[in-house]
C-alpha atoms as a PDB file:
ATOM      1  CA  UNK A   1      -8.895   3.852  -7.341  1.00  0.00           C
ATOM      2  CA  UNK A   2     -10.917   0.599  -6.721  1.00  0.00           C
ATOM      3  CA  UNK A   3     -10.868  -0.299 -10.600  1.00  0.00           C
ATOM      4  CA  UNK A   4      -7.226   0.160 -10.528  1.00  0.00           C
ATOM      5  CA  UNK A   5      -6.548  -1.615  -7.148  1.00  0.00           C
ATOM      6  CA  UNK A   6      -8.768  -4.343  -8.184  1.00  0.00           C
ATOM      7  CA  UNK A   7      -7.015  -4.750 -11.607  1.00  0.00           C
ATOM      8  CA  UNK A   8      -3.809  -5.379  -9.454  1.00  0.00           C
ATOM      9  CA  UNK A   9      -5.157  -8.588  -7.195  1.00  0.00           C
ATOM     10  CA  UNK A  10      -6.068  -6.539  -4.222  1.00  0.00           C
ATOM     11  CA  UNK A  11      -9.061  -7.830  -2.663  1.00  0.00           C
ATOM     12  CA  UNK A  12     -10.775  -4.870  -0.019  1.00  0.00           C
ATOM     13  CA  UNK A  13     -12.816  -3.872   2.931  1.00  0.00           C
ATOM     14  CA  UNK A  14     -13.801  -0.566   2.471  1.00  0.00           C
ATOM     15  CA  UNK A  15     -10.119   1.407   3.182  1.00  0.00           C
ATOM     16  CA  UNK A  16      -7.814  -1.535   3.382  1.00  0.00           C
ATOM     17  CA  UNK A  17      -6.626  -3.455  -0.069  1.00  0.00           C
ATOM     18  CA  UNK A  18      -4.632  -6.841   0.597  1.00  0.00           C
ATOM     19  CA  UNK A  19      -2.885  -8.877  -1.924  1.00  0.00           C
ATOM     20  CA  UNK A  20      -1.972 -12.370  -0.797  1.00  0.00           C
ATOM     21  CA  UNK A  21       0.329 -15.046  -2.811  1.00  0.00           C
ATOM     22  CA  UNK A  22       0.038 -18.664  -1.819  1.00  0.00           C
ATOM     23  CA  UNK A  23      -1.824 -17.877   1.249  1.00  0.00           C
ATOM     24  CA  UNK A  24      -0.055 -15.337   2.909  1.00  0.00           C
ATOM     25  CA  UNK A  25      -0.411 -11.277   2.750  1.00  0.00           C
ATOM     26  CA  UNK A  26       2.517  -9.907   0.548  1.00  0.00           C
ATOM     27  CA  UNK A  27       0.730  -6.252   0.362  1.00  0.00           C
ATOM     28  CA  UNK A  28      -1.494  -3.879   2.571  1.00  0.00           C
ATOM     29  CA  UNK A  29      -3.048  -0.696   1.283  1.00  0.00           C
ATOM     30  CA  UNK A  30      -4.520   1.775   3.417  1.00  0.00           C
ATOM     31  CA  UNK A  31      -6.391   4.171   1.347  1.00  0.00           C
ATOM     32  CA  UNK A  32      -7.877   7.503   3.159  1.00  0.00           C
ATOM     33  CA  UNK A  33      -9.323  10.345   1.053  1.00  0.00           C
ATOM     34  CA  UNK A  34      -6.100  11.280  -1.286  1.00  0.00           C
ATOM     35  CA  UNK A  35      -3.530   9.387   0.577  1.00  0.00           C
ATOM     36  CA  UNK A  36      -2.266   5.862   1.011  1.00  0.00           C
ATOM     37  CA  UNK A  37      -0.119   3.933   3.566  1.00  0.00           C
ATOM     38  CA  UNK A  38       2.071   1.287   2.021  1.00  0.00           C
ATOM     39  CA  UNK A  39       3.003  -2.087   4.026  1.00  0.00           C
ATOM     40  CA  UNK A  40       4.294  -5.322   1.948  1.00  0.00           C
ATOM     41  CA  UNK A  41       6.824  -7.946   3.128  1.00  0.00           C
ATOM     42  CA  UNK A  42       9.724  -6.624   0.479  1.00  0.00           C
ATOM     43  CA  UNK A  43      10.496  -3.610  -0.745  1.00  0.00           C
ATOM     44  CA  UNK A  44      10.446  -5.333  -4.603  1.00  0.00           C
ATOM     45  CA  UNK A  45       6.846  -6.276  -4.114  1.00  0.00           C
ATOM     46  CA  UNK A  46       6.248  -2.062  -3.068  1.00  0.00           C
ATOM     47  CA  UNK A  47       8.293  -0.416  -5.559  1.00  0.00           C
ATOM     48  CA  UNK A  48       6.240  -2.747  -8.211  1.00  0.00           C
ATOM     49  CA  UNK A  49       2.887  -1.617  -6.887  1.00  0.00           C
ATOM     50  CA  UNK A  50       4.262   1.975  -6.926  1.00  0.00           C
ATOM     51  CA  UNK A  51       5.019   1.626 -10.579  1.00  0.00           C
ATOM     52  CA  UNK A  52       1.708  -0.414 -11.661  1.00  0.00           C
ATOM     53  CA  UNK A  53       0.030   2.632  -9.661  1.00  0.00           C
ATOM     54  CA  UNK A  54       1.841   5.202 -11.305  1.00  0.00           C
ATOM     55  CA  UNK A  55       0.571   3.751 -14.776  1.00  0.00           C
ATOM     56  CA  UNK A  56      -2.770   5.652 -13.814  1.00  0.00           C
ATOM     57  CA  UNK A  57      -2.514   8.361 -11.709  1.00  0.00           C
ATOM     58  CA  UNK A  58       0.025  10.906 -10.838  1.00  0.00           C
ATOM     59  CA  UNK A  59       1.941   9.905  -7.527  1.00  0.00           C
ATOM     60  CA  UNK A  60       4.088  11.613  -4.976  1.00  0.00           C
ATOM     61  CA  UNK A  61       6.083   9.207  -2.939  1.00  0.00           C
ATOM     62  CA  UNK A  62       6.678  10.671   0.602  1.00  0.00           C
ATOM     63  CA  UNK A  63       8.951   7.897   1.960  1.00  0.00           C
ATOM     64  CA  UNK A  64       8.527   6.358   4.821  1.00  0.00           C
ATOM     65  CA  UNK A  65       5.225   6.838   6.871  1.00  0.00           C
ATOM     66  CA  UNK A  66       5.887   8.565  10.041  1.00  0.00           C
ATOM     67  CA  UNK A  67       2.241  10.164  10.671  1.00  0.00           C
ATOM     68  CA  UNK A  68      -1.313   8.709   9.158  1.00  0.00           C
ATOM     69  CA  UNK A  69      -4.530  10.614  10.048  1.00  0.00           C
ATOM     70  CA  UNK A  70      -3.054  12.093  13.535  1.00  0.00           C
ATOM     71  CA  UNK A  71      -1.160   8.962  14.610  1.00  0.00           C
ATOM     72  CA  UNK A  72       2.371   8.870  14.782  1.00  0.00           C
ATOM     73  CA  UNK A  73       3.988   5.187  13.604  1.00  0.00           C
ATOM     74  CA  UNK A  74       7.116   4.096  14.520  1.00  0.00           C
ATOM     75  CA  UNK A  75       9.204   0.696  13.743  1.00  0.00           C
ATOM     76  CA  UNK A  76      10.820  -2.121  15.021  1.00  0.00           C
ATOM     77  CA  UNK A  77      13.387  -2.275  12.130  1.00  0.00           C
ATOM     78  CA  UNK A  78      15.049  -5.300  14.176  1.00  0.00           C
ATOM     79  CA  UNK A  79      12.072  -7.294  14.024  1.00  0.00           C
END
């Protein structure tokens, strides 16, 4: 997964990938075990990881995150 995510731009601390264009974050990874949480400012810039992703491993997209390692997220769509 590192190669890959690597490959892609990301730059990492241990679980957490970032991708950054002209200074500012444009992706977040969270990577834990077999699973990933996706964060990015567009949804463009997500469904393009997605698909760069899918290139080398078999995927399952579960839509939006709603529960990561116990912890229930919610949004502030508004904001």
């Amino acid at each position: 997964m590192h190669k890959v995510l690597s490959k892609l731009g990301f730059i990492h601390d241990d679980y957490l990938y970032l991708k950054c264009e002209n200074g500012k974050i444009t992706l977040l990874i969270l990577v834990y075990v077999d699973n990933m949480a996706v964060a990015g400012l567009d949804g463009y810039r997500i469904i393009s990881f997605k698909n760069a992703l899918s290139e080398d491993f078999e995927i399952t997209d579960l839509g939006e995150l709603k529960f990561i390692l116990g912890i229930l997220v919610t949004r502030n769509h508004a904001n």
